[in-house]
C-alpha atoms as a PDB file:
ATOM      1  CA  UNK A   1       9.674   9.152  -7.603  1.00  0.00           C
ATOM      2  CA  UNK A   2       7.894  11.362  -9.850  1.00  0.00           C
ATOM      3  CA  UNK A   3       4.618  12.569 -10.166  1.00  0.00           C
ATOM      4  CA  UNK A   4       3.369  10.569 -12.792  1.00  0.00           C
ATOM      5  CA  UNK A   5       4.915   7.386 -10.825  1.00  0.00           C
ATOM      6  CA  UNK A   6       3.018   8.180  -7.775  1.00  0.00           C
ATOM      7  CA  UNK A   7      -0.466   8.964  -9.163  1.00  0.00           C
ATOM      8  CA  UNK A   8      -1.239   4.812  -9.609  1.00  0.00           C
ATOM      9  CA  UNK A   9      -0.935   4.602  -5.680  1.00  0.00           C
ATOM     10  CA  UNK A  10      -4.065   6.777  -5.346  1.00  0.00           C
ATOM     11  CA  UNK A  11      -5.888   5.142  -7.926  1.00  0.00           C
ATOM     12  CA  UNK A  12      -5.033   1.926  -6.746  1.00  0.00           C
ATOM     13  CA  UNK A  13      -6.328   2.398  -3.213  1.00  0.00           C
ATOM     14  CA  UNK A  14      -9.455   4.080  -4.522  1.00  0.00           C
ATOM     15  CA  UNK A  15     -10.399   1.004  -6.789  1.00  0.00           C
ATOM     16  CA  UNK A  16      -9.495  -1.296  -3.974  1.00  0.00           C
ATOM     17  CA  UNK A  17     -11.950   0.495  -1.854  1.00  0.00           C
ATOM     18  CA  UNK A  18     -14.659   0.757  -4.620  1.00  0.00           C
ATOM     19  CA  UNK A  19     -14.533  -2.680  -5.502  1.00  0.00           C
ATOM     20  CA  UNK A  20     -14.441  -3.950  -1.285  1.00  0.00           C
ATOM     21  CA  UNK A  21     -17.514  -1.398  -1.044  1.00  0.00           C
ATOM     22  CA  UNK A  22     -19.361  -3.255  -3.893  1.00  0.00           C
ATOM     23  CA  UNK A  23     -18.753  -6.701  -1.793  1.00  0.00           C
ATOM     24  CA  UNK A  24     -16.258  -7.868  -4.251  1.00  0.00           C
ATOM     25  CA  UNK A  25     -12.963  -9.823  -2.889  1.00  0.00           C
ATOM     26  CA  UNK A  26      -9.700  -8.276  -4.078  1.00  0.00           C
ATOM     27  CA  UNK A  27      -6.666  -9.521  -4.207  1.00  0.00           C
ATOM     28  CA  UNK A  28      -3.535  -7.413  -4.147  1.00  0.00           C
ATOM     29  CA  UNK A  29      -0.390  -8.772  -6.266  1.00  0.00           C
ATOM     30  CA  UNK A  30       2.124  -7.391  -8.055  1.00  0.00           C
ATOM     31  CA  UNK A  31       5.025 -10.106 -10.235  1.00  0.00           C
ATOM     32  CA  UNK A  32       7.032 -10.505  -6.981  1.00  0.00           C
ATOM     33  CA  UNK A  33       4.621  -9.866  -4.263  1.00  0.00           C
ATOM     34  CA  UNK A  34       6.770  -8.327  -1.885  1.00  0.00           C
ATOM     35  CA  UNK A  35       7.664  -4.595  -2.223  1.00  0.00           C
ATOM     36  CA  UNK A  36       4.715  -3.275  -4.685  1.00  0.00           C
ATOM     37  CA  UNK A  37       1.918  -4.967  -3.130  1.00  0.00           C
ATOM     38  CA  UNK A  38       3.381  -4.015   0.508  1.00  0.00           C
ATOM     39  CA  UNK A  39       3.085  -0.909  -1.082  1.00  0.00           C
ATOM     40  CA  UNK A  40      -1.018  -0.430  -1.950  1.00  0.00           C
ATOM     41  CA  UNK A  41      -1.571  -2.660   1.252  1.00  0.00           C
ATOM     42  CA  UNK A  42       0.367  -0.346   3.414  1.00  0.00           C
ATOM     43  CA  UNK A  43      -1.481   2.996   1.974  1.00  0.00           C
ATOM     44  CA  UNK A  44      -4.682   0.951   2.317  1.00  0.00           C
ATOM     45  CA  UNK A  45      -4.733   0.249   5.637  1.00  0.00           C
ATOM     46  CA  UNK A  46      -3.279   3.672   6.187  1.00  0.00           C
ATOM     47  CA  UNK A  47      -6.016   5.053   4.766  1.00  0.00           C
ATOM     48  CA  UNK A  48      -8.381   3.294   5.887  1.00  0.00           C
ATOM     49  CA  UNK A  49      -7.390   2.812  10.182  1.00  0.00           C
ATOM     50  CA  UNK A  50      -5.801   6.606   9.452  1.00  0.00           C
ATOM     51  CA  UNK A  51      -2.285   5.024  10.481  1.00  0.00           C
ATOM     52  CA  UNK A  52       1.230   6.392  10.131  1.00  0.00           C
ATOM     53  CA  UNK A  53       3.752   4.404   7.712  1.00  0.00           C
ATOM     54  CA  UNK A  54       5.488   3.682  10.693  1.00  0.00           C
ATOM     55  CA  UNK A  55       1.991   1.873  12.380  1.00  0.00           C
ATOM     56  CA  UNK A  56       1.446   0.454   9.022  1.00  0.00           C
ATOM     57  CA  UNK A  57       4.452  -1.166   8.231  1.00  0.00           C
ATOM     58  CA  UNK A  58       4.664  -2.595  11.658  1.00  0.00           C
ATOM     59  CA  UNK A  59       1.158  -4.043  11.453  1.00  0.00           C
ATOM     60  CA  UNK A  60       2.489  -5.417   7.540  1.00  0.00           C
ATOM     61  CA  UNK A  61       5.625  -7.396   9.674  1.00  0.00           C
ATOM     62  CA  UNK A  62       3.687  -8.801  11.690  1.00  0.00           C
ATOM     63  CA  UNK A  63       0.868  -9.936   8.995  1.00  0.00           C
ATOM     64  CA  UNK A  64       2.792 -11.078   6.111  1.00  0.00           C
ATOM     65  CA  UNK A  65       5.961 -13.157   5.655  1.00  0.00           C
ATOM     66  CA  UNK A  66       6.672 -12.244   2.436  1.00  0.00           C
ATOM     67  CA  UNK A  67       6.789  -8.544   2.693  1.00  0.00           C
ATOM     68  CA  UNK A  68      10.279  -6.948   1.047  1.00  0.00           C
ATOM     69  CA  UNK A  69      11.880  -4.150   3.452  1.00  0.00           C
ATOM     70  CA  UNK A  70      13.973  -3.585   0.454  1.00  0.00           C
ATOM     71  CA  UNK A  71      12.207  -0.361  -1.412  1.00  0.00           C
ATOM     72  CA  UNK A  72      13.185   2.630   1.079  1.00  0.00           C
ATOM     73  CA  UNK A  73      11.722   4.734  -1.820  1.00  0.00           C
ATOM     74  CA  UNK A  74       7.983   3.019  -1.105  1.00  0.00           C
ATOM     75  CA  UNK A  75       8.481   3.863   2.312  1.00  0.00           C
ATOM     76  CA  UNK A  76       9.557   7.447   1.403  1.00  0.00           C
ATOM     77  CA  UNK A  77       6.463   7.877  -0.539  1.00  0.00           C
ATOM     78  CA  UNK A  78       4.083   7.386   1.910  1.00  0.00           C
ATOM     79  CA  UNK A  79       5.634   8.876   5.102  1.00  0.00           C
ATOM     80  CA  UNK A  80       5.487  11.742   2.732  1.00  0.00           C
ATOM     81  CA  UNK A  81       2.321  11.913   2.139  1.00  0.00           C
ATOM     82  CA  UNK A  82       0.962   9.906  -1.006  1.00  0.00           C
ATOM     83  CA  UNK A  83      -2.806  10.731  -1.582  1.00  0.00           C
END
């Protein structure tokens, strides 16, 4: 992924976060709601219990049905280091 690709994965996180500190609900959903919203939900709760990928994705299993294992480069992205 590029650079410009990645930079909506920080932003998205950070607006999550704003809006949750502001008391509003937020709901995370991208068309299919499997790979992209695994996605910001994954670097969320990374950020925010200071997990690996690894400890979020197994947490993400175990949470949600509908999560799509498909996207290796999501995965990539974050056990990389994405914010």
């Amino acid at each position: 992924m590029t650079g410009v690709q990645t930079c909506a994965l920080p932003i998205s996180v950070d607006t999550v976060e704003a809006w949750r500190a502001e008391g509003r609900d937020v709901v995370v959903h991208c068309h299919g709601g499997r790979s992209r919203t695994a996605l910001v939900m994954k670097a969320l709760a990374m950020r925010h219990h200071g997990w690996t990928e690894q400890q979020a994705h197994e947490w993400l299993l175990e949470q949600w049905p509908h999560y799509g294992l498909w996207n290796r480069s999501f995965r990539t992205v974050l056990q990389d280091g994405w914010a």
